[in-house]
Every structure is written in C-alpha cells, then in structure tokens.
Protein backbone atom coordinates (compact mmCIF):
# COMPACT_ATOMS: atom_id res chain seq x y z
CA UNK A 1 40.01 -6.87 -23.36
CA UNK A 2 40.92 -9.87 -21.29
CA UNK A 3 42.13 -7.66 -18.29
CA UNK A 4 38.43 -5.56 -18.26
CA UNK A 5 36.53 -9.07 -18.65
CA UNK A 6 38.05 -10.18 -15.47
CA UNK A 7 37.57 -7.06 -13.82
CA UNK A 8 33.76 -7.07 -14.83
CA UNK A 9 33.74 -10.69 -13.26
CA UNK A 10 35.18 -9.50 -10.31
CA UNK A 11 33.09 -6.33 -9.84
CA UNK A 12 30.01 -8.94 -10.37
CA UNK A 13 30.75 -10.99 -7.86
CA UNK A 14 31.79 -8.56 -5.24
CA UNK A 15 27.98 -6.92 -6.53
CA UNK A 16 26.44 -10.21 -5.76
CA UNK A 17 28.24 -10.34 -2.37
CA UNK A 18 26.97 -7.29 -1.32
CA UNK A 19 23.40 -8.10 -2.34
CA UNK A 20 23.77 -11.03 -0.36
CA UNK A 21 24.74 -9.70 2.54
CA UNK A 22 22.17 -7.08 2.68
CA UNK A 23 19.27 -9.19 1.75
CA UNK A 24 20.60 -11.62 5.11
CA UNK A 25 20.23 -8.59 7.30
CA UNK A 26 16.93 -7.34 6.10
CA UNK A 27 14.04 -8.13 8.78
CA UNK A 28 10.79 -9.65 7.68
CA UNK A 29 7.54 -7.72 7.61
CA UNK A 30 5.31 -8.08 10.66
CA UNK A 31 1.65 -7.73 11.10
CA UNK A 32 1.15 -4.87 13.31
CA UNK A 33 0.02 -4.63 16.32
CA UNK A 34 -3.34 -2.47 16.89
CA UNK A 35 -3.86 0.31 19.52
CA UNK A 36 -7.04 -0.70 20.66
CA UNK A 37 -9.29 -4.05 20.79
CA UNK A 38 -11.34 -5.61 18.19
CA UNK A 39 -14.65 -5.12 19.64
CA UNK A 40 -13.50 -1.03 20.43
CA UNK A 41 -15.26 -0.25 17.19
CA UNK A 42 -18.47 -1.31 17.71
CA UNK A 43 -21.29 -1.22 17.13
CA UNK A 44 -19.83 0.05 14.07
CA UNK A 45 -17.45 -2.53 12.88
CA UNK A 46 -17.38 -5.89 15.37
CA UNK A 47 -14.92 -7.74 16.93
CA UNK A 48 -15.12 -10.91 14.57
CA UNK A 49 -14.94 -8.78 11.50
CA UNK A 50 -11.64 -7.00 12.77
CA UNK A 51 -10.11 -10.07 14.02
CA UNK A 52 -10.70 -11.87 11.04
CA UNK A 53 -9.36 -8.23 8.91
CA UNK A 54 -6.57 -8.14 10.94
CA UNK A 55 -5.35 -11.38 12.06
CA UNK A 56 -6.26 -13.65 8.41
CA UNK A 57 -6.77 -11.13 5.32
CA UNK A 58 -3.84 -8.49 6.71
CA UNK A 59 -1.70 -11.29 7.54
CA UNK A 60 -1.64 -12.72 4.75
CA UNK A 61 -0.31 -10.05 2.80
CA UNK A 62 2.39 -10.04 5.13
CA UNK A 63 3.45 -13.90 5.07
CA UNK A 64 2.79 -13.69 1.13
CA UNK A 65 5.47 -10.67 1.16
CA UNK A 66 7.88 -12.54 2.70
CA UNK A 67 7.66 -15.15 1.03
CA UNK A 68 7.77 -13.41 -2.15
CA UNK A 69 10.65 -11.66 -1.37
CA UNK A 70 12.43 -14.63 -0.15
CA UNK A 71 12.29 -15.75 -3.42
CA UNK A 72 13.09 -12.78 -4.64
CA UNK A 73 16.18 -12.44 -3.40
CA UNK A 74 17.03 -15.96 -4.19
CA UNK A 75 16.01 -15.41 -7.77
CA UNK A 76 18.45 -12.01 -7.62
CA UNK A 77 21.22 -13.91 -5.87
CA UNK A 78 20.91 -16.55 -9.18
CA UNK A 79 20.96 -13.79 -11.14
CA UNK A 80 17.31 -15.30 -12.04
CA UNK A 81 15.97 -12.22 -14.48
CA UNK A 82 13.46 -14.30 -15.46
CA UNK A 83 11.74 -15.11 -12.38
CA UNK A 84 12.51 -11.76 -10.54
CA UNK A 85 10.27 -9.99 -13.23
CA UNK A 86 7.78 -12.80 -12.98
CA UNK A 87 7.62 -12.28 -9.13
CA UNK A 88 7.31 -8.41 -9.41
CA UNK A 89 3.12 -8.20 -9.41
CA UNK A 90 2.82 -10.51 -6.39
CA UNK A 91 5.76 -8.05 -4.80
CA UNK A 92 3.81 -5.20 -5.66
CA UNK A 93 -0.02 -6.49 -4.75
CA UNK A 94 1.18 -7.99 -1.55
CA UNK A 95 3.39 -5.13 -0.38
CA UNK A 96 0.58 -2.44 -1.30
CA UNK A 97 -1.91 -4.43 0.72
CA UNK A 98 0.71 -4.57 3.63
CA UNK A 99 1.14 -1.05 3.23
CA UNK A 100 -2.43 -0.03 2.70
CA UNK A 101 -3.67 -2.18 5.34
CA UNK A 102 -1.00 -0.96 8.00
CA UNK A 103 -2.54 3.16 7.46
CA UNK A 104 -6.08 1.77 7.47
CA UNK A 105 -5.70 0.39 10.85
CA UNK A 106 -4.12 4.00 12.49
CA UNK A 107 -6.57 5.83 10.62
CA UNK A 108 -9.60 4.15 12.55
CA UNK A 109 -10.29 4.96 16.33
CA UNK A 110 -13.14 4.56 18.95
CA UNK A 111 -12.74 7.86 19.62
CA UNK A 112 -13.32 8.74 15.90
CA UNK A 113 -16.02 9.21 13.66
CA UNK A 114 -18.54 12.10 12.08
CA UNK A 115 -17.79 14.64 10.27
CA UNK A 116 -13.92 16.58 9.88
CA UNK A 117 -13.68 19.85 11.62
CA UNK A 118 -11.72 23.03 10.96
CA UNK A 119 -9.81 23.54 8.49
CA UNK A 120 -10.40 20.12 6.69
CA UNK A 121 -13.83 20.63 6.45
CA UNK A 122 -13.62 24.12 5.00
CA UNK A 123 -11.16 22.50 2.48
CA UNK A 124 -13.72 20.01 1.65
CA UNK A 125 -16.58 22.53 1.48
CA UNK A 126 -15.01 24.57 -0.92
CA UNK A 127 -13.77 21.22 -3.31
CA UNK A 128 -16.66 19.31 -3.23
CA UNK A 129 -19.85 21.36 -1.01
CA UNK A 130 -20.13 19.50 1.50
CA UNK A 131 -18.92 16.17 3.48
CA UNK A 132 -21.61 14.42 1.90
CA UNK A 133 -20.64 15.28 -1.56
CA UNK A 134 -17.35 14.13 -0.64
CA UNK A 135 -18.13 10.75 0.59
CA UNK A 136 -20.18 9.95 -2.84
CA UNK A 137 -17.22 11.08 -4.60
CA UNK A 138 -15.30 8.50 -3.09
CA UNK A 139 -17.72 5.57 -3.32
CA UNK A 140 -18.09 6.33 -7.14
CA UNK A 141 -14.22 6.70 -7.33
CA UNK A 142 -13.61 3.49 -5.45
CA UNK A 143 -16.90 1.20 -5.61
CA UNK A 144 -15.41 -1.11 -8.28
CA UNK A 145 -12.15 -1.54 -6.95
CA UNK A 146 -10.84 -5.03 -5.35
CA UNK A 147 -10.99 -5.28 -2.04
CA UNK A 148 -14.38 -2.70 -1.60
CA UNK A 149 -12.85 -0.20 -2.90
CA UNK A 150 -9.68 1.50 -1.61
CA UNK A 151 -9.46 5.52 -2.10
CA UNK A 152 -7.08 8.46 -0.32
CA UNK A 153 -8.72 12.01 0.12
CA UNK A 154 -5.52 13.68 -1.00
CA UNK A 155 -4.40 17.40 -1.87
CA UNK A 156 -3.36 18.45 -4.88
CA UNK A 157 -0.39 20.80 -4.21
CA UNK A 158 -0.38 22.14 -8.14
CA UNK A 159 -3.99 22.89 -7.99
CA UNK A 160 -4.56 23.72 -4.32
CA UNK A 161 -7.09 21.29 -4.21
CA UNK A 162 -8.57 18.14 -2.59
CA UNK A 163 -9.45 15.08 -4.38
CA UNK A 164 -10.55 11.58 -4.43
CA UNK A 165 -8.12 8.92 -5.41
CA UNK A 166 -8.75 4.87 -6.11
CA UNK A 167 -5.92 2.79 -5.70
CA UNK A 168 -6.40 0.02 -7.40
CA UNK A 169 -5.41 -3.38 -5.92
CA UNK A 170 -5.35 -6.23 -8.15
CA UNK A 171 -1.92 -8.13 -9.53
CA UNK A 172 -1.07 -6.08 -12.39
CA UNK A 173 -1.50 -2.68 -10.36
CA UNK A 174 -1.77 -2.59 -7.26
CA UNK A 175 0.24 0.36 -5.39
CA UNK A 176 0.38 1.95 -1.91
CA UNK A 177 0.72 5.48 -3.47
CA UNK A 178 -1.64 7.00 -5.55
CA UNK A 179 -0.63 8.71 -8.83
CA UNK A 180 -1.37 12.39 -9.22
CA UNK A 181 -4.98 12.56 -10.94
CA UNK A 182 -5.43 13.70 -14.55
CA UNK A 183 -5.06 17.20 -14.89
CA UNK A 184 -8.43 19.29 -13.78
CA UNK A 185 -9.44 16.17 -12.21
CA UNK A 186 -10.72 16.13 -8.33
CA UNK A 187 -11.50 12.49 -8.43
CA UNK A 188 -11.28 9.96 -10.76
C-alpha cells in the first residue's frame, strides 16, 4: 500500500510537471488583425463604431482571456479545484466572445451585402420562403440575447435543413458553438 502511495505521488508530480510545462509554452490570444479599414463599411457601419468594436469591446475579451487563463493555470498548477471551477464562466464568456467576435469580423466585407445567391438562397427559400422570412427568424431568435443578439444560420445535417440559432452570451452560458436545436425545430 505504501509502495502504490508513493508511486501515485510520483505520477502526480510528474502530471503537474507536464501541465506546467505546457501551460509555459502556450501563446496568448491576440486580437486579430482585420482585412480591410474601419471606415470600408460605410455608410453602413462607420469607422468609430468598428474601431471602438474592434479595438475596446473585442479586445477586451481577449486581455480578459488571458488573464483568466493565467490564473487558471496557476489555480491548476496549485491544484486549486476550488478556484479553477470558480474561474470556468469567465473562461467560457470571454473565450466565446473571442471566438465569436474573431468569425464576425471575416464574415463582414465591403464587397458584401444583399441578398445570398445560388444555392444558399434556394436552401433558404425552401426552409423559411424567402430571405426576408429568414432575417425575422433570426431577430426573434436572437433579439433578447446579450450583446444584440448573436445567432448562426446553420444546417441541420439530420433534418436536411437550415435553421436559426441564438447563442447566448452571458456568464453562465455563453458558448462559441451552438447546440443542435430541439428536435423539429428550425429556430429557436
């Protein structure tokens, strides 16, 4: 018994070494850079509005997450249970806005805009009648969500189907992947 107690001991700490070393070489998340100017979507969005977007409210989810995980790992090299679960919703609500942030940014262009072509608006024809349709979907689905309302247009593979998805984005639940919707459900 003696013999295994050491041997758990010495498992535990070469464990710990190992999670030391690999938190040491992880890099820190940065706010990325985007591929066109502030003022390149206006006169939709202007230049102040995606300066401040970008360079305050984005960034700080990004110095929060480091610092979070910082902690983190200093709390998990303490072996710190208590405070790693207690730091777990600000990992999750600052990561997901990271995350959702860093796809919002490459999914608008000054090139963009109006209504999907092809085969994505045939797919959104047939799910919801027309582009319109869709969009009101996804304001109901997303208007009283943090942040104005985050939502994915995603395809249900089960159903063969498109549908609206909130992602919610306060402490407690905040994600950068959307669950599958209830079943029969094209937005909820």
């Amino acid at each position: 018994m003696i013999c295994r107690v050491a041997q758990i001991r010495r498992c535990a700490g070469s464990l710990s070494q190992t999670i030391n070393q690999v938190a040491a070489s992880r890099q820190k998340h940065t706010l990325p850079d985007l591929t066109y100017d502030y003022g390149a979507l206006e006169p939709h969005i202007n230049a102040e509005i995606m300066q401040l977007h970008h360079s305050k409210h984005h960034a700080t989810y990004v110095n929060n997450l480091n610092v979070t995980e910082e902690k983190y790992q200093e709390a998990l090299a303490k072996g710190d249970v208590t405070t790693q679960v207690a730091l777990q919703p600000a990992l999750k609500f600052n990561g997901g806005g990271h995350i959702n942030h860093t796809i919002f940014w490459t999914n608008l262009s000054p090139n963009g805009g109006g209504e999907p072509q092809g085969e994505l608006m045939e797919a959104i024809k047939r799910d919801f009648g027309s582009f319109q349709k869709m969009k009101e979907r996804m304001s109901a689905a997303t208007v009283a969500v943090q942040g104005s309302g985050w939502g994915w247009l995603g395809f249900d593979k089960e159903n063969g189907r498109l549908h609206c998805q909130k992602v919610e984005s306060n402490p407690q639940t905040s994600t950068p992947t959307c669950p599958r919707p209830e079943k029969n459900s094209s937005c909820i």
